[in-house]
C-alpha atoms as a PDB file:
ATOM      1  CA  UNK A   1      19.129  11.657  39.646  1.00  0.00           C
ATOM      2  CA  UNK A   2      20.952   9.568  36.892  1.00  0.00           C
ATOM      3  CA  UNK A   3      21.167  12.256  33.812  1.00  0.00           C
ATOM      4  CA  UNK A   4      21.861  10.897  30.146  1.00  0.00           C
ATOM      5  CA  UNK A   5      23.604  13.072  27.549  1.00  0.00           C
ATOM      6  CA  UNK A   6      22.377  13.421  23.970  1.00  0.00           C
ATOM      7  CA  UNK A   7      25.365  11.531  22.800  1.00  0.00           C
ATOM      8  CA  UNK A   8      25.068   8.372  24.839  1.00  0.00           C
ATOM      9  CA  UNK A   9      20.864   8.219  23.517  1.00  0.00           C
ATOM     10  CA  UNK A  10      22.321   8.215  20.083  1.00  0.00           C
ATOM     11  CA  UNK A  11      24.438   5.287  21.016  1.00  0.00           C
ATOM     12  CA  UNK A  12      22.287   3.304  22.394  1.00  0.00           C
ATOM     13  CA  UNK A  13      19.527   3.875  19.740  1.00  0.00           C
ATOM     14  CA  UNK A  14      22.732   2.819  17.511  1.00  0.00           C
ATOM     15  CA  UNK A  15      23.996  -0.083  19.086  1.00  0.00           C
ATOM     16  CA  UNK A  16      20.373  -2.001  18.436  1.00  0.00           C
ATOM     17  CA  UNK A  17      19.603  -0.066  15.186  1.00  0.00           C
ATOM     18  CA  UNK A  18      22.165  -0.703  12.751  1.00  0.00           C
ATOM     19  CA  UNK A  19      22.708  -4.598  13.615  1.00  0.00           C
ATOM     20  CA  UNK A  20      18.671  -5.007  13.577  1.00  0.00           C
ATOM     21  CA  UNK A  21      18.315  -2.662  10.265  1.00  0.00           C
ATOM     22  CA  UNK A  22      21.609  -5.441   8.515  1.00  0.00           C
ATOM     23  CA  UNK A  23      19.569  -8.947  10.120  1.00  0.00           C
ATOM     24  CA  UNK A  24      15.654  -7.429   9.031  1.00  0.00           C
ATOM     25  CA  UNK A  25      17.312  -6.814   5.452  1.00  0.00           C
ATOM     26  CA  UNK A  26      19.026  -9.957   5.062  1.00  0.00           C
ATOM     27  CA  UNK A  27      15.421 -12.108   6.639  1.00  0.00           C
ATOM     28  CA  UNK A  28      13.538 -10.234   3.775  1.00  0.00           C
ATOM     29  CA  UNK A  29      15.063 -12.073   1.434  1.00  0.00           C
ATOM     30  CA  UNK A  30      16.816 -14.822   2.748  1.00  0.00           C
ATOM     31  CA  UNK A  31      15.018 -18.494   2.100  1.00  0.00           C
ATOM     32  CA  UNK A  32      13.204 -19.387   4.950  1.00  0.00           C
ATOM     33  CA  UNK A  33      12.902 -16.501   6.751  1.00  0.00           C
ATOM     34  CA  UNK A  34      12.150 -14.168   3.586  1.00  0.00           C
ATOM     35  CA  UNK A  35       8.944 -15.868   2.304  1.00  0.00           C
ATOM     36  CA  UNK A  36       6.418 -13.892   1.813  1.00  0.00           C
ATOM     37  CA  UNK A  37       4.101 -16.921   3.357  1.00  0.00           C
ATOM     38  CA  UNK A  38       5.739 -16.294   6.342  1.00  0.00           C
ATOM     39  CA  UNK A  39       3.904 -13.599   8.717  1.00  0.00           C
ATOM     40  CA  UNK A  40       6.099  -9.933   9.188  1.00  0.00           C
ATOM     41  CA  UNK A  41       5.990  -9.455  12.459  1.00  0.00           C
ATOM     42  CA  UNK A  42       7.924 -12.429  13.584  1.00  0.00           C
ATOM     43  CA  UNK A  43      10.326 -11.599  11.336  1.00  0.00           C
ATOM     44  CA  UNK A  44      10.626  -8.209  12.834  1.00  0.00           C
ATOM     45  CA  UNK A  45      10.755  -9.824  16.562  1.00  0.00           C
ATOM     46  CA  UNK A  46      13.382 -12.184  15.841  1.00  0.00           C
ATOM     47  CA  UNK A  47      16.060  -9.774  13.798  1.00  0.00           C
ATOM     48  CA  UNK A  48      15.165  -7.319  17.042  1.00  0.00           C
ATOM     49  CA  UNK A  49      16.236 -10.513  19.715  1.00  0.00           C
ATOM     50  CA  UNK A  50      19.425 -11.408  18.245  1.00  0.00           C
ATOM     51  CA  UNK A  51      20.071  -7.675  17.673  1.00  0.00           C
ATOM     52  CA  UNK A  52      19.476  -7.072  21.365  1.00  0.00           C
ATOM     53  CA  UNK A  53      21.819 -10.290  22.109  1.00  0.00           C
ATOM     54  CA  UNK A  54      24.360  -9.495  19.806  1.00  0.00           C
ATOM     55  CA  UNK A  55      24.911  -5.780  19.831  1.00  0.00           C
ATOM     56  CA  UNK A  56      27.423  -5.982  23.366  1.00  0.00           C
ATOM     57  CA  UNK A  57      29.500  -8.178  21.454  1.00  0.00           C
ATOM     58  CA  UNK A  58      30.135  -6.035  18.180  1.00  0.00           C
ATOM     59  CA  UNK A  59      33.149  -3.725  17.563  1.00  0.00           C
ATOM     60  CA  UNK A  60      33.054  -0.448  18.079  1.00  0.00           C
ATOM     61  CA  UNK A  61      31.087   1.958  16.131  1.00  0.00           C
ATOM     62  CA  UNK A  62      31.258   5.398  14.832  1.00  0.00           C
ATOM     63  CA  UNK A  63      29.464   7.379  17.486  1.00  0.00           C
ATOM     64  CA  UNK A  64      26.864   9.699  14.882  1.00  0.00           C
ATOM     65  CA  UNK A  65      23.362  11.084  15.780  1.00  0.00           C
ATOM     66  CA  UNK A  66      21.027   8.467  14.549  1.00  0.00           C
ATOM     67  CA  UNK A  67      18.969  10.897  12.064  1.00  0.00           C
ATOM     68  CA  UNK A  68      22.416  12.647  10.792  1.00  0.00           C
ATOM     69  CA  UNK A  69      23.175  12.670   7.329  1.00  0.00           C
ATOM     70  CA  UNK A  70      26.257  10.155   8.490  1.00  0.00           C
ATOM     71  CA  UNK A  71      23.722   7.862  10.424  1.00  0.00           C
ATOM     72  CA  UNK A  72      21.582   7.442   7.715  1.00  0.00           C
ATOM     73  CA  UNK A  73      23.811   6.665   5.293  1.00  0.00           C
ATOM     74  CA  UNK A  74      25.429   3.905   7.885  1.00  0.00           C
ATOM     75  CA  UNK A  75      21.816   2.457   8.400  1.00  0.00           C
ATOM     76  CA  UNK A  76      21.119   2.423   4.519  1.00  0.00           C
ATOM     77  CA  UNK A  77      24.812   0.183   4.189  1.00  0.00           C
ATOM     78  CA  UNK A  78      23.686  -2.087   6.769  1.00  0.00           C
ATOM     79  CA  UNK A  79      20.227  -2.819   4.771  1.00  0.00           C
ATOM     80  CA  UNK A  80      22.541  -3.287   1.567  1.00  0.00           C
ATOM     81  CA  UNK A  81      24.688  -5.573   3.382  1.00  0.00           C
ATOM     82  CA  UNK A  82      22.092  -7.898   4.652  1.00  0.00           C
ATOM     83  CA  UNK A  83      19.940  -7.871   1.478  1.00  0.00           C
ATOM     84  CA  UNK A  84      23.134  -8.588  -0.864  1.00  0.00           C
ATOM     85  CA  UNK A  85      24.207 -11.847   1.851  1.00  0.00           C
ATOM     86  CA  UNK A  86      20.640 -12.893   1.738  1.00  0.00           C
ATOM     87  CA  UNK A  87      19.786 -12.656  -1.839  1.00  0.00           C
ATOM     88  CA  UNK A  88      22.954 -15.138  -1.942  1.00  0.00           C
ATOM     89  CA  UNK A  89      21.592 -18.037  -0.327  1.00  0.00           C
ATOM     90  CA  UNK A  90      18.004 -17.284  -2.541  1.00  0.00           C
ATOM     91  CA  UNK A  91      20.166 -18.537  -5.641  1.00  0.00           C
ATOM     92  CA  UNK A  92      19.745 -21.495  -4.253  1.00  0.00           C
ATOM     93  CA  UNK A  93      16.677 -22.200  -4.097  1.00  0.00           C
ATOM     94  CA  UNK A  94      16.179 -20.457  -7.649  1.00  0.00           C
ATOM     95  CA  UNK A  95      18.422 -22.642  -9.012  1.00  0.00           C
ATOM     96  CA  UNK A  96      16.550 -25.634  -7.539  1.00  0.00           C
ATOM     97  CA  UNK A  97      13.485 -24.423  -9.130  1.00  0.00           C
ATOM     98  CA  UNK A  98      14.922 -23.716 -12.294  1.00  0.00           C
ATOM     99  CA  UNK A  99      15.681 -27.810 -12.241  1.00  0.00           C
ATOM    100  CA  UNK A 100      12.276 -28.495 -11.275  1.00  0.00           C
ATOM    101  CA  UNK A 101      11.165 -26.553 -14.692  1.00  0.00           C
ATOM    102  CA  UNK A 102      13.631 -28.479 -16.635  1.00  0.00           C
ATOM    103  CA  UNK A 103      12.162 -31.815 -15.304  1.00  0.00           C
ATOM    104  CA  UNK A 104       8.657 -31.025 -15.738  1.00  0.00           C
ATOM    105  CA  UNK A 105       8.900 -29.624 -19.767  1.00  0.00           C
ATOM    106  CA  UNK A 106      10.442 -33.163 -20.110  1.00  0.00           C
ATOM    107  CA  UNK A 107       7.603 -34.924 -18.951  1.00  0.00           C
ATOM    108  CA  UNK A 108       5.232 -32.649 -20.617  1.00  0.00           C
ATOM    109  CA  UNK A 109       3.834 -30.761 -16.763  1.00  0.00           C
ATOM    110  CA  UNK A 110       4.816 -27.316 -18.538  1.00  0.00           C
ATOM    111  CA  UNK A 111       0.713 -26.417 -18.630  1.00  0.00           C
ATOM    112  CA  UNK A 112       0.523 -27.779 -15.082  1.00  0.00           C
ATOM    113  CA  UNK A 113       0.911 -24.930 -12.642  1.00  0.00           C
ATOM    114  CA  UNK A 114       0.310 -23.073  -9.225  1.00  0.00           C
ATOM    115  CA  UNK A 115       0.082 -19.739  -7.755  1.00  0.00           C
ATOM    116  CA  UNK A 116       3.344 -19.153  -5.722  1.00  0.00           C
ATOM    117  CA  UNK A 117       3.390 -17.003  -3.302  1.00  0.00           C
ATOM    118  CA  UNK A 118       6.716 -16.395  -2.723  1.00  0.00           C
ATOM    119  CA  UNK A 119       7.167 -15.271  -6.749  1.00  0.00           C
ATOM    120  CA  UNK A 120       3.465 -13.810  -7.088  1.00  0.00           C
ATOM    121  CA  UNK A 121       3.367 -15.889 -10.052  1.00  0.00           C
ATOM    122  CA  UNK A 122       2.334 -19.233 -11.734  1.00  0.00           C
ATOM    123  CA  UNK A 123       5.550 -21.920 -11.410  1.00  0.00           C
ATOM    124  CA  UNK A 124       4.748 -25.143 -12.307  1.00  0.00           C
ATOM    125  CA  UNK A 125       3.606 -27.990 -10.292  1.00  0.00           C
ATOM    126  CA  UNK A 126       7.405 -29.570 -10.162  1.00  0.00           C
ATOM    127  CA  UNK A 127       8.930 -26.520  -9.798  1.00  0.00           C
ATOM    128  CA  UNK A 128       7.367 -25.685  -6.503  1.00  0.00           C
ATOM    129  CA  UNK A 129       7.748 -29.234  -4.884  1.00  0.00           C
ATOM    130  CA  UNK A 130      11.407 -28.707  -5.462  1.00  0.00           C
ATOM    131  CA  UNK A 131      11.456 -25.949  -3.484  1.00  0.00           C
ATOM    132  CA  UNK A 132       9.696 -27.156  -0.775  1.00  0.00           C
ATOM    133  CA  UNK A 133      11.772 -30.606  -0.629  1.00  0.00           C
ATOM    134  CA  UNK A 134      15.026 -27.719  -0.961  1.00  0.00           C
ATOM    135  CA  UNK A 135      13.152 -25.781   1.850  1.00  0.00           C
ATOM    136  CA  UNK A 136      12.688 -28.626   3.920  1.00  0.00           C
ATOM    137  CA  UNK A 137      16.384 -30.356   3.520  1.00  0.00           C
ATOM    138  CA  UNK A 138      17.950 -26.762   4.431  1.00  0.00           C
ATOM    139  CA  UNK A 139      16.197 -27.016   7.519  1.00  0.00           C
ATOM    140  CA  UNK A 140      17.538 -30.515   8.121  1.00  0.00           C
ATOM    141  CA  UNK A 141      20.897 -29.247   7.417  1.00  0.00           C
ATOM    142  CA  UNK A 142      20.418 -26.640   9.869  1.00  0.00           C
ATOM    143  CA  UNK A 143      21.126 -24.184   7.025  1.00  0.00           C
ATOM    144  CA  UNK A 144      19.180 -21.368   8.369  1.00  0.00           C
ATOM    145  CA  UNK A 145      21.216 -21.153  11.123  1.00  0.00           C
ATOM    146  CA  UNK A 146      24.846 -21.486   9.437  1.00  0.00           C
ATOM    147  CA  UNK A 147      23.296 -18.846   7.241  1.00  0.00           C
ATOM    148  CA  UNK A 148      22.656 -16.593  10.639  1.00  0.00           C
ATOM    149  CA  UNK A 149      26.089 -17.680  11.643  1.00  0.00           C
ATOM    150  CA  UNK A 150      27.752 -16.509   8.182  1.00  0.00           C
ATOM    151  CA  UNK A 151      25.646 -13.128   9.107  1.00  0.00           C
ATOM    152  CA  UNK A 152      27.019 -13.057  12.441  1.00  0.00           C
ATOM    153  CA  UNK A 153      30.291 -12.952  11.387  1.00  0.00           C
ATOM    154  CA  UNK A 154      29.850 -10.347   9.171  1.00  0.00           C
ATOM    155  CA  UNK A 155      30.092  -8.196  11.871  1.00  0.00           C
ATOM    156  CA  UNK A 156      33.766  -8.787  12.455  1.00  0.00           C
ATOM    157  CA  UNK A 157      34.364  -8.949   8.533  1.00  0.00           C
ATOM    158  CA  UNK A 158      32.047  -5.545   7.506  1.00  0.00           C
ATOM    159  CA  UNK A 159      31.935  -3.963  11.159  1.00  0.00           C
ATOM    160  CA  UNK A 160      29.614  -1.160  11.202  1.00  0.00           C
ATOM    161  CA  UNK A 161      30.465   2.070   9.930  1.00  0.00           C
ATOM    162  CA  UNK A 162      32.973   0.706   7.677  1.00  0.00           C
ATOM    163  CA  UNK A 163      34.518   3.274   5.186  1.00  0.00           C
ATOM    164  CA  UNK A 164      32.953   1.996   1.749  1.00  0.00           C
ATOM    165  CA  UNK A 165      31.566  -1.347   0.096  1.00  0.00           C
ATOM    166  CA  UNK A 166      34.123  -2.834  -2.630  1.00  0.00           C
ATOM    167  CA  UNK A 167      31.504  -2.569  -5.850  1.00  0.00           C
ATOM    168  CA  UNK A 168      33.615  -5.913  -7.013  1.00  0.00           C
ATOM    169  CA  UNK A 169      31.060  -7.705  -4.733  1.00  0.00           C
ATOM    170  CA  UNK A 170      28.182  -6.706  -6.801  1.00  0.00           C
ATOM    171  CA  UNK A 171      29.759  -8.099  -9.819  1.00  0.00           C
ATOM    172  CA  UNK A 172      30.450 -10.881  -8.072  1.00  0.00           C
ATOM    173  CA  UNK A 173      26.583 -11.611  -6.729  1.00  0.00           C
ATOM    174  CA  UNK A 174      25.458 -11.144 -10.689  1.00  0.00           C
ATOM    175  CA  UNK A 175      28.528 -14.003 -11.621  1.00  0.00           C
ATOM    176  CA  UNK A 176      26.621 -15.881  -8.888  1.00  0.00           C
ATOM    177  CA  UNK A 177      23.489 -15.846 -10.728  1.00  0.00           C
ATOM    178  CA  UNK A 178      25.201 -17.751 -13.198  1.00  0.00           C
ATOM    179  CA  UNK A 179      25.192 -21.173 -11.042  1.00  0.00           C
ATOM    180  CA  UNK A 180      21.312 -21.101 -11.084  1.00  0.00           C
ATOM    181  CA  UNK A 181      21.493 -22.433 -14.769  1.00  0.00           C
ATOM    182  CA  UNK A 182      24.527 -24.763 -14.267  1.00  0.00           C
ATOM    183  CA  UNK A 183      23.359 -25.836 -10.854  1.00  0.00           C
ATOM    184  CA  UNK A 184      19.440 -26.739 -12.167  1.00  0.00           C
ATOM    185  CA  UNK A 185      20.732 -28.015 -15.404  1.00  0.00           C
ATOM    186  CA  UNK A 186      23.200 -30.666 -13.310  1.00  0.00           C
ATOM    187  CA  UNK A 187      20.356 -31.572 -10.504  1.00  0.00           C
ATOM    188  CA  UNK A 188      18.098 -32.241 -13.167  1.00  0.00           C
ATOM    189  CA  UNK A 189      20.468 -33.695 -15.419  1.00  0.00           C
ATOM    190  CA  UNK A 190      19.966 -37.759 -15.189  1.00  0.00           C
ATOM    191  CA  UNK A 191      16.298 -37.055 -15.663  1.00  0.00           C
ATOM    192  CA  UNK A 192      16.408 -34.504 -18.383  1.00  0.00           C
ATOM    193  CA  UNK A 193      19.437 -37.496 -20.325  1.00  0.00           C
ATOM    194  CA  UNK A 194      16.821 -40.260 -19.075  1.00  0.00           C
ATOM    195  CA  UNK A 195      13.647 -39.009 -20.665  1.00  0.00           C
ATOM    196  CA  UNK A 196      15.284 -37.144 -23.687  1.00  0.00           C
ATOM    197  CA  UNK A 197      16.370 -40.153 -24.776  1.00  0.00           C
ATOM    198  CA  UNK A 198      12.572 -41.788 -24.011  1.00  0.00           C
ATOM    199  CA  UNK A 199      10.983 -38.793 -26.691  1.00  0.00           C
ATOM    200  CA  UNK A 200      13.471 -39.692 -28.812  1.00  0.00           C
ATOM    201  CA  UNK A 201      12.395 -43.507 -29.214  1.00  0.00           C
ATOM    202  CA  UNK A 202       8.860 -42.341 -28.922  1.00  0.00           C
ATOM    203  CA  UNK A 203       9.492 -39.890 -32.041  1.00  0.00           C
ATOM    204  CA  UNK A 204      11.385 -43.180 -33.779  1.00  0.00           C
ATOM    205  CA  UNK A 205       8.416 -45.285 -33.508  1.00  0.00           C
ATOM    206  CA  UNK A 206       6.112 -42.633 -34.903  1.00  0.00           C
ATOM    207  CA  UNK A 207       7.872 -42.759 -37.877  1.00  0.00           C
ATOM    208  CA  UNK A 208       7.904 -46.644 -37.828  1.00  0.00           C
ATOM    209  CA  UNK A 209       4.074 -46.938 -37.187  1.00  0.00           C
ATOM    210  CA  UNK A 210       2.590 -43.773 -38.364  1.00  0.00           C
ATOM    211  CA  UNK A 211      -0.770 -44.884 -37.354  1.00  0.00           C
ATOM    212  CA  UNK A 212      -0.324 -44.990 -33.611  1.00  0.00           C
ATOM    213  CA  UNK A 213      -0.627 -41.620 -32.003  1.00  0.00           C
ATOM    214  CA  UNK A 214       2.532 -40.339 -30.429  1.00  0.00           C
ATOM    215  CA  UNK A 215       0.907 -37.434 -28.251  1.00  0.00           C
ATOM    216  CA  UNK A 216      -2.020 -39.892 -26.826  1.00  0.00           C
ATOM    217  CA  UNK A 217       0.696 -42.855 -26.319  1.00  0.00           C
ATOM    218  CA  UNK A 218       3.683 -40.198 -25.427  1.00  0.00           C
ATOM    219  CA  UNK A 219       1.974 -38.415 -22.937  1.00  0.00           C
ATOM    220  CA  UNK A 220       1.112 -41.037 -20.475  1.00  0.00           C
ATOM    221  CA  UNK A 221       4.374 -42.668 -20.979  1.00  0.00           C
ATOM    222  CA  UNK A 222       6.797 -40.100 -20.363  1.00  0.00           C
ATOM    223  CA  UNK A 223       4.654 -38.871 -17.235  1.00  0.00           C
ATOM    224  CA  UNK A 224       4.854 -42.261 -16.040  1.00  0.00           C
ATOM    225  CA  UNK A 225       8.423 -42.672 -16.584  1.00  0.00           C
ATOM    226  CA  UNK A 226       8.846 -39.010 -15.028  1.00  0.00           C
ATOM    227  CA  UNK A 227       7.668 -40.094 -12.053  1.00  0.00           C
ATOM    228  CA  UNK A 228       9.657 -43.335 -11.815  1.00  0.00           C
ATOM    229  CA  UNK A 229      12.633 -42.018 -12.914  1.00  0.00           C
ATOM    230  CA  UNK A 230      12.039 -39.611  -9.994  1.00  0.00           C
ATOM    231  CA  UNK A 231      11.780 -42.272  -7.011  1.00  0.00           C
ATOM    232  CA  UNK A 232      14.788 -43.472  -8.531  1.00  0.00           C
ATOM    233  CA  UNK A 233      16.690 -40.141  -8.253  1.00  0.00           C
ATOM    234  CA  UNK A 234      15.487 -38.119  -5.378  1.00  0.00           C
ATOM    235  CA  UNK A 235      16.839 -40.461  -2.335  1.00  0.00           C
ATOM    236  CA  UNK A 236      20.543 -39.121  -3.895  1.00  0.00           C
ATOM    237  CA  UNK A 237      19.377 -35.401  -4.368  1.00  0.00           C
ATOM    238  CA  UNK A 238      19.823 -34.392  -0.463  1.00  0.00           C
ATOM    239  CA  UNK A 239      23.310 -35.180  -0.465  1.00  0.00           C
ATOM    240  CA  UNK A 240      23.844 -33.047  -3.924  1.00  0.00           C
ATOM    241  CA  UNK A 241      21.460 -30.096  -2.169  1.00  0.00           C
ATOM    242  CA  UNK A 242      24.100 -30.469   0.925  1.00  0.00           C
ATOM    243  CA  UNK A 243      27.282 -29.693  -0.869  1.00  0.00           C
ATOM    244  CA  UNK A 244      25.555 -27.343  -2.806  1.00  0.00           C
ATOM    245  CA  UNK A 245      24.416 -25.634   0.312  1.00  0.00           C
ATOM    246  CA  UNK A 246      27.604 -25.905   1.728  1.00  0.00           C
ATOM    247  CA  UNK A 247      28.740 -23.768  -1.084  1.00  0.00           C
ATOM    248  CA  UNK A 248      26.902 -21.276  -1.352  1.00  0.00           C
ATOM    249  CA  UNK A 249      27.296 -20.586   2.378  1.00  0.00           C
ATOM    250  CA  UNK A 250      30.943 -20.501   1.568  1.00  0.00           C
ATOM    251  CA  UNK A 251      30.197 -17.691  -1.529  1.00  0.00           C
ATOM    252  CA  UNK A 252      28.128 -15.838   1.363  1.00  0.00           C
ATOM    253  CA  UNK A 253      31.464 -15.593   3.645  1.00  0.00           C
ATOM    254  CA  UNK A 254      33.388 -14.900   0.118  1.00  0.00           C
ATOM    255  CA  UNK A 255      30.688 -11.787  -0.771  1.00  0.00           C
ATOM    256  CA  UNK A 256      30.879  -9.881   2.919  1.00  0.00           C
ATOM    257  CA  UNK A 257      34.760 -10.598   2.661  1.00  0.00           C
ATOM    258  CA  UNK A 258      34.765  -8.418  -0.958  1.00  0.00           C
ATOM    259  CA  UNK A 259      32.442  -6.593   0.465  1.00  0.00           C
ATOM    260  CA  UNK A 260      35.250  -5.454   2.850  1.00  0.00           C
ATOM    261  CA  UNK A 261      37.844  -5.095   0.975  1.00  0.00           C
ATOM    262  CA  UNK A 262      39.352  -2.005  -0.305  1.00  0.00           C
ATOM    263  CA  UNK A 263      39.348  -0.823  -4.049  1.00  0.00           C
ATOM    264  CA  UNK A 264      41.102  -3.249  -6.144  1.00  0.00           C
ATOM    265  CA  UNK A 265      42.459  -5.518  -3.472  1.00  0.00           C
ATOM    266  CA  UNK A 266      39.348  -7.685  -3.772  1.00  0.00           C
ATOM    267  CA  UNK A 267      39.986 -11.303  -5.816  1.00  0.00           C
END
C-alpha cells in the first residue's frame, strides 16, 4: 500500500494552487479574458489547464501547509501579482475608449449611449465600437496569448514564494494610467484637429449669416464629416493599436520585473 505524508498533500495541493490562484487573478481583469460578458466558469477551467500544464515546469517552492498563516499569505501575493499584470494590459483598452469619447463629443454623439457591460455603465456609442475594433485587432495580433506568455514568464521573474513585492511597482502601474490620456488624445488626434477646425468655420459663418441656424446646419454636418473623416482614418489605426500593444506588453514584463526587485534597486 502506497502511503502519502501530510507534507507531500500540501505540495501537491501547492504546486496547482498558487500558479492557478496568480492566472484566475490576472483573467479577471485582463481584456479578453476578464469581461464580464464572458461566462466564469471557462475562465476558471482554463487558468486550472495551464496551471495543471505548467506547474512541473516552475521553480521550486517554499514547501508550507496550504491553510498556514505562510500559505495564505503566498496565495494572497499570487492573486496581487496576476491582478496588477492584468490590470496593465486593461489600460489599453481604457485608453482606446477614452479616444472613442474624444471623437464622439466632436461630432456631437456625447447624448448617444449604451449599457456596457464590462463598465456597468452608459459609454457612448463610439466609445464602445472602439473597444470592440481594439478587442478584435488584439486578437489578430495574437495579443492574448503574448499576454499569457508575459504571465508565463513571470514565473521565472516573481517565482512563487518570493520574499516581498517592490511597492515601486505600484507607483509605477498608477504612472501607467497616465498613457490612457496621452494614448486616446494621440489615436484620436487627426479627428479631434480635423473636426475642431470644421466647428470652428461653422461658428465663423454664424457670425457671417446670423440667420442660418448653426445647431440644425452643424449637427448634420459634423456627424457627416465624423463619419468620413473616420473611413479615412481607421484603415491606419491597427498598425498604431499594434505598437501600442506591443508596448504595453513590454510595461507588463517591466511591472513583474519591479515587482521582483528588492527595495530600492528597482528603476
Amino acid at each position: 500500500m502506497i502511503n502519502f505524508t501530510l507534507d507531500q498533500w500540501y505540495g501537491w495541493i501547492n504546486a496547482f494552487l498558487w500558479p492557478f490562484a496568480r492566472l484566475l487573478a490576472m483573467f479577471s481583469v485582463a481584456p479578453v479574458f476578464g469581461e464580464s460578458t464572458a461566462p466564469s466558469l471557462p475562465k476558471v477551467g482554463l487558468a486550472a489547464v495551464v496551471a495543471i500544464v505548467v506547474a512541473p515546469t516552475l521553480p521550486p517552492f517554499p514547501a508550507l501547509a496550504t491553510s498556514s498563516y505562510e500559505g495564505l499569505l503566498v496565495l494572497a501575493q499570487q492573486v496581487f501579482i496576476g491582478m496588477a499584470l492584468g490590470f496593465v494590459m486593461r489600460l489599453c483598452f481604457s485608453a482606446v475608449q477614452t479616444a472613442g469619447d474624444f471623437v464622439g463629443l466632436q461630432m456631437g454623439l456625447s447624448l448617444a449611449t449604451l449599457y456596457d457591460p464590462s463598465t456597468h455603465s452608459n459609454t457612448e456609442v463610439l466609445a464602445r465600437l472602439f473597444n470592440i475594433m481594439a478587442m478584435l485587432l488584439f486578437l489578430v495580433f495574437n495579443g492574448h496569448l503574448l499576454m499569457l506568455d508575459v504571465l508565463l514568464r513571470s514565473f521565472t521573474v516573481l517565482p512563487i514564494g518570493h520574499p516581498s513585492l517592490n511597492p515601486a511597482a505600484w507607483m509605477g502601474i498608477a504612472e501607467l494610467g497616465g498613457k490612457i490620456f496621452s494614448s486616446g488624445l494621440l489615436l484620436a488626434l487627426p479627428l479631434i484637429a480635423a473636426l475642431l477646425t470644421l466647428n470652428i468655420s461653422l461658428g465663423i459663418l454664424n457670425r457671417a449669416a446670423p440667420q442660418l441656424s448653426a445647431f440644425s446646419v452643424g449637427f448634420p454636418i459634423m456627424l457627416i464629416s465624423g463619419v468620413l473623416l473616420l473611413t479615412v482614418v481607421l484603415p491606419h489605426t491597427p498598425s498604431y493599436l499594434n505598437e501600442f500593444y506591443q508596448e504595453m506588453l513590454a510595461q507588463m514584463a517591466r511591472i513583474a520585473d519591479t515587482l521582483a526587485a528588492p527595495r530600492g534597486g528597482a528603476n
